[in-house]
N, C-alpha and C. Protein backbone atom coordinates (compact mmCIF):
# COMPACT_ATOMS: atom_id res chain seq x y z
N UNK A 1 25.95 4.66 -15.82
CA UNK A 1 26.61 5.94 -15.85
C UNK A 1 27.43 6.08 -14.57
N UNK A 2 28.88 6.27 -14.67
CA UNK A 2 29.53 6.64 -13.29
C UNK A 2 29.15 8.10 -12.69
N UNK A 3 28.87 7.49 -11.60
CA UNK A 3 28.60 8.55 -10.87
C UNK A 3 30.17 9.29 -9.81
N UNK A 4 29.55 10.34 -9.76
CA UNK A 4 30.39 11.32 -8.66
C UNK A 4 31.84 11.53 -9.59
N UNK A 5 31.70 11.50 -10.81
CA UNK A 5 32.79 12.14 -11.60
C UNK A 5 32.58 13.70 -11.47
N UNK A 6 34.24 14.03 -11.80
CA UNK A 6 34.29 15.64 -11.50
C UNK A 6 34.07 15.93 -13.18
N UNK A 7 32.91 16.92 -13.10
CA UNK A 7 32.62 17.75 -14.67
C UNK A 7 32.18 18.89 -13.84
N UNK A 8 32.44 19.71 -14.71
CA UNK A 8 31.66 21.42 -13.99
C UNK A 8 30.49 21.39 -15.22
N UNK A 9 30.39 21.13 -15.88
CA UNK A 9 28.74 21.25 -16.85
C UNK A 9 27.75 20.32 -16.09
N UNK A 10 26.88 21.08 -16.13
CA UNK A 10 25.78 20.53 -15.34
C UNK A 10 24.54 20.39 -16.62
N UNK A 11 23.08 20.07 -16.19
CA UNK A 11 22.45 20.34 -17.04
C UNK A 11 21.69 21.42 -17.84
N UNK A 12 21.71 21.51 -19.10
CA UNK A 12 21.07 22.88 -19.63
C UNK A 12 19.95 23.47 -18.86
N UNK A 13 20.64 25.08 -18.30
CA UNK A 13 19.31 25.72 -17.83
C UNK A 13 19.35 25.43 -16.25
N UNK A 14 20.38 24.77 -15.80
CA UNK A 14 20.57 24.69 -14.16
C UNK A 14 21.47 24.81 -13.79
N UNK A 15 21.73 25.33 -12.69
CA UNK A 15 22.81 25.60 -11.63
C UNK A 15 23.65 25.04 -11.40
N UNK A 16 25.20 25.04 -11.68
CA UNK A 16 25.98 24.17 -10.91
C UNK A 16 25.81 24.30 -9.46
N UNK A 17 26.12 22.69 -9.21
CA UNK A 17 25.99 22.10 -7.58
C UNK A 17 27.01 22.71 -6.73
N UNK A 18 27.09 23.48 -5.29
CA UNK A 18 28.10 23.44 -4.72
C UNK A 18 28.91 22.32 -4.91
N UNK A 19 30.00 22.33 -4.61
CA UNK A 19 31.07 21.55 -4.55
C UNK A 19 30.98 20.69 -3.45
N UNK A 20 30.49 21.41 -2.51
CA UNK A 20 30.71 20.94 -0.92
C UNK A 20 29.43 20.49 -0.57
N UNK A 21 28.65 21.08 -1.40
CA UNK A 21 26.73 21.06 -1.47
C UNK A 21 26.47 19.34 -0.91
N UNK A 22 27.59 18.34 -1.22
CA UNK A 22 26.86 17.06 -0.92
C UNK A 22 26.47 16.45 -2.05
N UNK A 23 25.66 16.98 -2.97
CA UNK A 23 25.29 16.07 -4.14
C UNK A 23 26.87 16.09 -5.19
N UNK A 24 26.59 14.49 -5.41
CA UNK A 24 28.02 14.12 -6.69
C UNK A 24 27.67 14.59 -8.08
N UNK A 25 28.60 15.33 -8.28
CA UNK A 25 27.86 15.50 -9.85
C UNK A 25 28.65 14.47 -10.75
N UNK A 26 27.56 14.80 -11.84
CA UNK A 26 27.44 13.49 -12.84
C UNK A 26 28.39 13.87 -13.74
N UNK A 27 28.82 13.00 -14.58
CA UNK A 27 29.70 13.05 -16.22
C UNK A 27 28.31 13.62 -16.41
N UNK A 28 28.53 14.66 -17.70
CA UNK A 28 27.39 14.88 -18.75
C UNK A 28 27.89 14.00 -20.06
N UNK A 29 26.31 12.97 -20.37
CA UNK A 29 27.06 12.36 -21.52
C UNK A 29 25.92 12.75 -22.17
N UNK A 30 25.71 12.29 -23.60
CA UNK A 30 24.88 12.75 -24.51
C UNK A 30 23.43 11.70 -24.39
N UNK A 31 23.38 11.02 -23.89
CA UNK A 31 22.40 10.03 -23.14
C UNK A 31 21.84 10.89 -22.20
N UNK A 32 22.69 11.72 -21.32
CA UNK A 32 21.75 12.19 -20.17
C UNK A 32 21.33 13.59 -20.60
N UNK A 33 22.01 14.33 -21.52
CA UNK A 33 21.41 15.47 -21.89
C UNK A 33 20.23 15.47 -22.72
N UNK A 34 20.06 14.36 -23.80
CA UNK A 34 18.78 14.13 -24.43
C UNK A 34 17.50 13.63 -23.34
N UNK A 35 17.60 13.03 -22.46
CA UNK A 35 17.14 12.68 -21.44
C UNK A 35 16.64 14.19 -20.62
N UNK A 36 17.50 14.95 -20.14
CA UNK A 36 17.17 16.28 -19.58
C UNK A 36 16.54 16.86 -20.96
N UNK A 37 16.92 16.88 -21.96
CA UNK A 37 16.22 17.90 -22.89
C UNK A 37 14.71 17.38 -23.13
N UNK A 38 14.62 16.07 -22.98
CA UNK A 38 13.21 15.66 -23.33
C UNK A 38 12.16 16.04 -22.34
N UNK A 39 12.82 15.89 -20.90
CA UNK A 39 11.54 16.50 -19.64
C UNK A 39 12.02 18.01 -19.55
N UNK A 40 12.45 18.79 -20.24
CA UNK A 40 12.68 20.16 -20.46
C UNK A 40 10.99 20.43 -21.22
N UNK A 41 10.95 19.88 -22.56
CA UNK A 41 9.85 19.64 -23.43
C UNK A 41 8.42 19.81 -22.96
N UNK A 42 8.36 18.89 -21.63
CA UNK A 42 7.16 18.86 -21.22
C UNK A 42 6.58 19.54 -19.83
N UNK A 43 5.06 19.57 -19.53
CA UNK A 43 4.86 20.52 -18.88
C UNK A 43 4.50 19.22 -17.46
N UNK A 44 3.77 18.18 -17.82
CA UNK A 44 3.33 17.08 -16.78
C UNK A 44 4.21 16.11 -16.68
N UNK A 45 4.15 15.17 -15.42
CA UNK A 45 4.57 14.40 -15.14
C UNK A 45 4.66 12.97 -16.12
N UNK A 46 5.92 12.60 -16.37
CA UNK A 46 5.82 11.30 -17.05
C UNK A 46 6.20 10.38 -16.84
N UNK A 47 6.15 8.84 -17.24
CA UNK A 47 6.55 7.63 -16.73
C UNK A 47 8.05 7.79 -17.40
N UNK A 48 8.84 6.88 -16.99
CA UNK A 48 9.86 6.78 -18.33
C UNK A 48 9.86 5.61 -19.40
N UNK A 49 8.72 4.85 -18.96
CA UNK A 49 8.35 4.45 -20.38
C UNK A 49 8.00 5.48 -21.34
N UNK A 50 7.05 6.14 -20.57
CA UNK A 50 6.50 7.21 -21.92
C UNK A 50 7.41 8.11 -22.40
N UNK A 51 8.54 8.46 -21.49
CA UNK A 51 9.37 9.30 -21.91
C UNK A 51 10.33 8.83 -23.16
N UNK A 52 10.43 7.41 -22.95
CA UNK A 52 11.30 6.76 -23.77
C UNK A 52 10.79 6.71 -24.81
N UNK A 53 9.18 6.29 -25.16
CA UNK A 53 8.68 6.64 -26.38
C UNK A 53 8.61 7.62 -27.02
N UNK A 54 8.69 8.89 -26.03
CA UNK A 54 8.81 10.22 -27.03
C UNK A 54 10.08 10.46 -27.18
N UNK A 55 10.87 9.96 -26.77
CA UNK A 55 12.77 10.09 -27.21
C UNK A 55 12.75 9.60 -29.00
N UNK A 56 12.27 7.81 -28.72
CA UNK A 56 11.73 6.82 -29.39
C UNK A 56 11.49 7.51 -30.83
N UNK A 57 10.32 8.30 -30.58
CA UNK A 57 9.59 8.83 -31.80
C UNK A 57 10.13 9.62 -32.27
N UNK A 58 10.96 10.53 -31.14
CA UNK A 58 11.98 11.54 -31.98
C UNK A 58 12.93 11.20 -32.48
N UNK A 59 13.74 10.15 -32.74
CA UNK A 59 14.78 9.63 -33.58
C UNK A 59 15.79 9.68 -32.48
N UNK A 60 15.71 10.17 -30.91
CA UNK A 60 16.71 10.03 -30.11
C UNK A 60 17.09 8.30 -29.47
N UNK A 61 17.81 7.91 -29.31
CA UNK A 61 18.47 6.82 -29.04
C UNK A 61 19.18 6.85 -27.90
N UNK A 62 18.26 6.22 -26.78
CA UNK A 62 18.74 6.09 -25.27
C UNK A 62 17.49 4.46 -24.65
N UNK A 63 18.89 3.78 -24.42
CA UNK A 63 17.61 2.70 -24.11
C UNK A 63 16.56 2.44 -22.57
N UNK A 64 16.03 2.07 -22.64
CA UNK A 64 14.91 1.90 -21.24
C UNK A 64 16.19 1.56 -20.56
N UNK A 65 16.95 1.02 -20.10
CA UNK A 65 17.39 0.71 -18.81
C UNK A 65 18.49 1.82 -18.49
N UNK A 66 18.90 2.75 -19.09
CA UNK A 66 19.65 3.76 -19.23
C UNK A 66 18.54 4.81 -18.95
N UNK A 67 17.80 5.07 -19.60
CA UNK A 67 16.21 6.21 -18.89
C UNK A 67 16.03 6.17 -17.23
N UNK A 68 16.10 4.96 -17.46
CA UNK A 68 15.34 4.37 -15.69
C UNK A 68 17.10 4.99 -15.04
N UNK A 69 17.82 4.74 -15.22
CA UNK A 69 18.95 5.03 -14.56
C UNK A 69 19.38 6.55 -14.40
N UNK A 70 19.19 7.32 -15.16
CA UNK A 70 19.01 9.01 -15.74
C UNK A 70 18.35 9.09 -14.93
N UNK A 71 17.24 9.21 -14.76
CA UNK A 71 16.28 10.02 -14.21
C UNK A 71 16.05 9.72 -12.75
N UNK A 72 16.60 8.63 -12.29
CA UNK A 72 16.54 8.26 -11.19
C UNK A 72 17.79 8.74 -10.25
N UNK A 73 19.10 9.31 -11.22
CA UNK A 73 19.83 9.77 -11.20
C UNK A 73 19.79 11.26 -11.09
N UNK A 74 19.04 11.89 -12.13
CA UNK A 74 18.67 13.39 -12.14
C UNK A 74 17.45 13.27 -10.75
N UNK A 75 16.95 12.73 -10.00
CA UNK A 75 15.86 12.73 -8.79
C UNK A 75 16.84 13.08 -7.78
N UNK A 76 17.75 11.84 -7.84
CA UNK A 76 18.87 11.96 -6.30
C UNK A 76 19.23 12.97 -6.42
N UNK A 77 19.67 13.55 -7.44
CA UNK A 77 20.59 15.49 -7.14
C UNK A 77 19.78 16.30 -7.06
N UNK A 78 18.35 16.43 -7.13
CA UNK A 78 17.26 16.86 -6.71
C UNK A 78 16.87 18.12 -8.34
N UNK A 79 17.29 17.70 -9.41
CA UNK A 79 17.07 18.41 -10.57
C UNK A 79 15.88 17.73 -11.26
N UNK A 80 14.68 16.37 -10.63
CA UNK A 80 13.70 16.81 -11.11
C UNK A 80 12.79 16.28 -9.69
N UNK A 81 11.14 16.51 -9.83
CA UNK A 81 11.07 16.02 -8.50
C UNK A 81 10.33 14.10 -9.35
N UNK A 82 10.27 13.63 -8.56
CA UNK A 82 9.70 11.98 -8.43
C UNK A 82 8.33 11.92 -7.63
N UNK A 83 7.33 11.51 -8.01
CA UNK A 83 6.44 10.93 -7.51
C UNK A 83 5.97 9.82 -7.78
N UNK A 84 4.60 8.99 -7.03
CA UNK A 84 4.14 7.74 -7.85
C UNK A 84 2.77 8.45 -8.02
N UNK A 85 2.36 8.14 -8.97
CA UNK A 85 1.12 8.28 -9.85
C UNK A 85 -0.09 7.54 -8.73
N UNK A 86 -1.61 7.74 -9.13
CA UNK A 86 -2.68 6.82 -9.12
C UNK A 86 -2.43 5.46 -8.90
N UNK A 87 -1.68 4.74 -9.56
CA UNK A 87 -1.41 3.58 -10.28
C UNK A 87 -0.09 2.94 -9.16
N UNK A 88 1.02 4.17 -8.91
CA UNK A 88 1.58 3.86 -8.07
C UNK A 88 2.73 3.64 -9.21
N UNK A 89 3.10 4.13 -9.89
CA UNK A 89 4.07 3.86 -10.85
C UNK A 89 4.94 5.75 -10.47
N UNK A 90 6.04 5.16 -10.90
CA UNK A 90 7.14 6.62 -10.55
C UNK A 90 7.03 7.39 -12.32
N UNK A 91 6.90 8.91 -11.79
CA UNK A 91 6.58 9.59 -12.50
C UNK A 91 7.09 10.96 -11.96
N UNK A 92 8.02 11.39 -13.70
CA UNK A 92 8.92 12.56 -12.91
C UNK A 92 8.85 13.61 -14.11
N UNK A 93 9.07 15.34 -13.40
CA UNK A 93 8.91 16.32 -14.13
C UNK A 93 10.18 17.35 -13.93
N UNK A 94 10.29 18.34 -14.40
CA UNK A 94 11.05 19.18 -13.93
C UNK A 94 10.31 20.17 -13.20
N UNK A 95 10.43 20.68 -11.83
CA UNK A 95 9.51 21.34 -11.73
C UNK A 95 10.26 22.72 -11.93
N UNK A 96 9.19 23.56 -11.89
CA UNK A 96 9.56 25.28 -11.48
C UNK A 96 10.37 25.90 -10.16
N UNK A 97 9.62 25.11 -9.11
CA UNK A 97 9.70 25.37 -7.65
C UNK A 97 10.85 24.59 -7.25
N UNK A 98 12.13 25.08 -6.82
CA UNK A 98 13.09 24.30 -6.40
C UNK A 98 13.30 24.31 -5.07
N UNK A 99 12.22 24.55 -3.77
CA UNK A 99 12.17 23.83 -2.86
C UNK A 99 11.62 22.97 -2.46
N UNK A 100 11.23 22.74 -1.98
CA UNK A 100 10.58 21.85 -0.79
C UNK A 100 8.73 22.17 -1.48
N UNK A 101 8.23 21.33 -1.93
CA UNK A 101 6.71 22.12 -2.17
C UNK A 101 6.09 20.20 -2.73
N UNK A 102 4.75 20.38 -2.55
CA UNK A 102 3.70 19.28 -3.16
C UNK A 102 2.93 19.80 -4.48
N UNK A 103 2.01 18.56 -4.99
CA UNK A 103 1.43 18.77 -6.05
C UNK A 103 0.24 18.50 -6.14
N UNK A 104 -0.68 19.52 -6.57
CA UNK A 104 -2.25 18.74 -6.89
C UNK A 104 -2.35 18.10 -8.78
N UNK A 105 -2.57 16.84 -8.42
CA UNK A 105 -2.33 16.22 -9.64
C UNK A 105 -4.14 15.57 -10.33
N UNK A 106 -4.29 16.09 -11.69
CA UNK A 106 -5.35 15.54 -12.30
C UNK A 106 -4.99 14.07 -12.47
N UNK A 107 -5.89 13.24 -11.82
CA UNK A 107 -6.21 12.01 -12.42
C UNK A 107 -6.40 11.35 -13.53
N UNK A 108 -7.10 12.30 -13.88
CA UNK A 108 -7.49 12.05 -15.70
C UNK A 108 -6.62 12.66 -16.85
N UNK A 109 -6.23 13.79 -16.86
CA UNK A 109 -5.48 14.45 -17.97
C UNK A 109 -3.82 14.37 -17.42
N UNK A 110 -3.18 14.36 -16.09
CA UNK A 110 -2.00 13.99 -15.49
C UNK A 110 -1.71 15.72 -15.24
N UNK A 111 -2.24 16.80 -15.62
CA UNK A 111 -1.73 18.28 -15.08
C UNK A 111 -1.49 18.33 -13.64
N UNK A 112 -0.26 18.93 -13.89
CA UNK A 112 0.11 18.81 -12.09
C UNK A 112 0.32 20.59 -11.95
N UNK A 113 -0.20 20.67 -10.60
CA UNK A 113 -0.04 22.58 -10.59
C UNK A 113 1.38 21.97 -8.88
N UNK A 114 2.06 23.36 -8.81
CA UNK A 114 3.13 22.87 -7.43
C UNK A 114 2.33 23.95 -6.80
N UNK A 115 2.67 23.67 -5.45
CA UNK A 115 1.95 23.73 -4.28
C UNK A 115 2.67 23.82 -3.16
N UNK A 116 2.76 25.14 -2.84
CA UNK A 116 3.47 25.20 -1.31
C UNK A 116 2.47 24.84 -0.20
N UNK A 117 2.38 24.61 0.82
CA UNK A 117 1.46 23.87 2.40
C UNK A 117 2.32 24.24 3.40
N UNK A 118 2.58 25.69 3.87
CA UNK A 118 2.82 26.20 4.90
C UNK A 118 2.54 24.91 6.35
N UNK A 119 0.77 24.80 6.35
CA UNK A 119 0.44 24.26 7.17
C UNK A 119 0.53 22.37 7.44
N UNK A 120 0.95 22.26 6.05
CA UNK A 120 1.29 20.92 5.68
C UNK A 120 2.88 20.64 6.79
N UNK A 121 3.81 21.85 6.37
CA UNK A 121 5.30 21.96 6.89
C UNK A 121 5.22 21.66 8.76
N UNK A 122 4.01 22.80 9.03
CA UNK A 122 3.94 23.03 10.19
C UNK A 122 3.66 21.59 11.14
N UNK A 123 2.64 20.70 10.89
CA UNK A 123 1.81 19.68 10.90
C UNK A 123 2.66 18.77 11.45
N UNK A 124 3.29 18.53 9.93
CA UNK A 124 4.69 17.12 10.15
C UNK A 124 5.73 17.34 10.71
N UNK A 125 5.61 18.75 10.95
CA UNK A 125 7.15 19.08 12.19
C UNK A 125 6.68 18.63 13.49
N UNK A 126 5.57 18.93 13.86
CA UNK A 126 4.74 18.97 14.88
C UNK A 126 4.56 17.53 15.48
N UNK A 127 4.33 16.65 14.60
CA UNK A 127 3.42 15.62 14.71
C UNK A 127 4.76 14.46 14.91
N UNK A 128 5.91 14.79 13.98
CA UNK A 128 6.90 13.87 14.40
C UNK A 128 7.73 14.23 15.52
N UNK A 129 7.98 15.69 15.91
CA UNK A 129 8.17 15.76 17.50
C UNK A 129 7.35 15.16 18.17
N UNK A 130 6.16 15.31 18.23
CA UNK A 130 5.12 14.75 19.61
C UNK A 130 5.63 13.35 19.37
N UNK A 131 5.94 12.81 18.59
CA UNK A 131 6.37 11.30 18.90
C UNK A 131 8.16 10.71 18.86
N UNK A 132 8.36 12.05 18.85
CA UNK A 132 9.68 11.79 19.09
C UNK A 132 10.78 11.42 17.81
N UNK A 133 10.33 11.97 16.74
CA UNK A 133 11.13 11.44 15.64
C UNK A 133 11.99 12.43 14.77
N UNK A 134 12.78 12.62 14.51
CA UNK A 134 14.48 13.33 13.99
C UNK A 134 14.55 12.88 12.68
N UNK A 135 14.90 14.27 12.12
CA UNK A 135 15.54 13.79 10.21
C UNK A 135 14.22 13.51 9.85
N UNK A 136 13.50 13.92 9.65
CA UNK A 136 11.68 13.91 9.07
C UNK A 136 11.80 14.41 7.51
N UNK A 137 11.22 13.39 6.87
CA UNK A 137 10.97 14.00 5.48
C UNK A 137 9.54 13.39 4.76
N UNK A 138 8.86 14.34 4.02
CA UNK A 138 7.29 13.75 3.72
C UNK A 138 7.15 14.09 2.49
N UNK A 139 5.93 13.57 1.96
CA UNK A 139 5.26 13.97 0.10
C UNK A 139 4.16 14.11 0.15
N UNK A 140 3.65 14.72 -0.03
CA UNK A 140 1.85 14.99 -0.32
C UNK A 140 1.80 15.52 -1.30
N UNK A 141 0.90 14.18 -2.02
CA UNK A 141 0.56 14.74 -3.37
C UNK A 141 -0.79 14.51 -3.43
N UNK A 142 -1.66 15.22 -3.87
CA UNK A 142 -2.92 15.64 -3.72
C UNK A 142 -3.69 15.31 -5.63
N UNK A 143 -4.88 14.04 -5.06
CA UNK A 143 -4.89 13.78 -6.65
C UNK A 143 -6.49 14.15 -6.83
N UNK A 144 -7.39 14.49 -7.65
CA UNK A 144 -8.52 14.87 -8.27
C UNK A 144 -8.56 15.33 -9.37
N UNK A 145 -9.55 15.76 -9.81
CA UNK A 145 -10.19 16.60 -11.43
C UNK A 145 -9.78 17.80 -11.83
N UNK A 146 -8.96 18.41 -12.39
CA UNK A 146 -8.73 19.57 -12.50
C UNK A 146 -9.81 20.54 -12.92
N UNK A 147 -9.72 21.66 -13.25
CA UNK A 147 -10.98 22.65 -13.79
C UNK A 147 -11.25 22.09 -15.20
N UNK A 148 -10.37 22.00 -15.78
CA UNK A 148 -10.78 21.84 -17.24
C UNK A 148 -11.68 20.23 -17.16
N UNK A 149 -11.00 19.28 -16.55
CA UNK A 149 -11.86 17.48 -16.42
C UNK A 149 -13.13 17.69 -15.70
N UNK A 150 -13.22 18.50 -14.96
CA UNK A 150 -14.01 18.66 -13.93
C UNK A 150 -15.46 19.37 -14.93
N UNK A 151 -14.92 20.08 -15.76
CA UNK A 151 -16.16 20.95 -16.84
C UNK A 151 -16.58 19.64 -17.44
N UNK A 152 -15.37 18.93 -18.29
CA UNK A 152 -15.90 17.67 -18.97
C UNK A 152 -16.51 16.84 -18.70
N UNK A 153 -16.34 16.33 -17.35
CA UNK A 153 -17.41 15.70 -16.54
C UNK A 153 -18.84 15.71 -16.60
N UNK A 154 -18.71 17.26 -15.74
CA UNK A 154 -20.45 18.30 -15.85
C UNK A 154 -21.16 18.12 -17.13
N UNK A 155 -19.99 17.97 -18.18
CA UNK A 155 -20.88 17.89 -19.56
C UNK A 155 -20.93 16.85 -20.04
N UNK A 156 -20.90 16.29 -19.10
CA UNK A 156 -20.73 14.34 -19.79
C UNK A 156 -19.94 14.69 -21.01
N UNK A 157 -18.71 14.60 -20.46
CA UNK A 157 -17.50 14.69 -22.26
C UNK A 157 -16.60 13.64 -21.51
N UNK A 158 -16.68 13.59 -20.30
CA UNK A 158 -15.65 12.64 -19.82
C UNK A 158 -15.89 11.19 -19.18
């Protein structure tokens, strides 16, 4: 997909980019809008294999190396966020929260809740001054049992 073409449509349900904002905006093609409409759909984080299978199953037609390129694409303009999973595999959602925020993520079922860390902000400002370091950027993602896995557990269901 060429990037840093001039379109003023952005994706359904988001903001056009300043102009001057720094991020290039994309052509909208019908590849990347089925792509945005599919992590519109969902509430957790997904691989884009899996995403591709639920495109897949829906009769939409976008291939894996075009997914991987989308979404890695929709990450850089900052319209979804990216993490790596347990496993260490990249896994992306749309979130709610469009700043700066972390996630506590279930291990077992993949529910991710967002998470602001005031003291998280404070910490790594702190900690990369005392050593002298400029342009600082961090991720904390926070992984365990959610309430609901955490019951299943207790009841031996899980």
């Amino acid at each position: 997909m060429p990037h840093g073409t001039n379109s003023a449509a952005t994706e359904p349900g988001r903001p056009a980019a300043p102009a001057t904002g720094g991020v290039k905006e994309q052509r909208v093609t019908k590849q990347r809008l089925a792509v945005s409409a599919a992590l519109d759909e969902l509430d957790d984080f997904v691989s884009t294999q899996e995403l591709y299978r639920l495109m897949q199953n829906k009769g939409i037609s976008v291939s894996l190396a075009t997914s991987y390129r989308i979404l890695q694409s929709l990450a850089d303009d900052g319209l979804i966020d990216v993490l790596r999973n347990g496993e260490g595999e990249a896994v992306y959602r749309r979130c709610a929260v469009t700043g700066h925020h972390h996630h506590l993520l279930c291990r077992n079922c993949g529910k991710a809740v967002e998470v602001e860390a005031p003291a998280v902000e404070t910490w790594a400002a702190r900690t990369a001054s005392e050593h002298g370091f400029t342009e600082v950027a961090h991720t904390v993602e926070i992984f365990g049992l959610c309430p609901e896995c955490t019951a299943k557990k207790a009841a031996g269901k899980l």
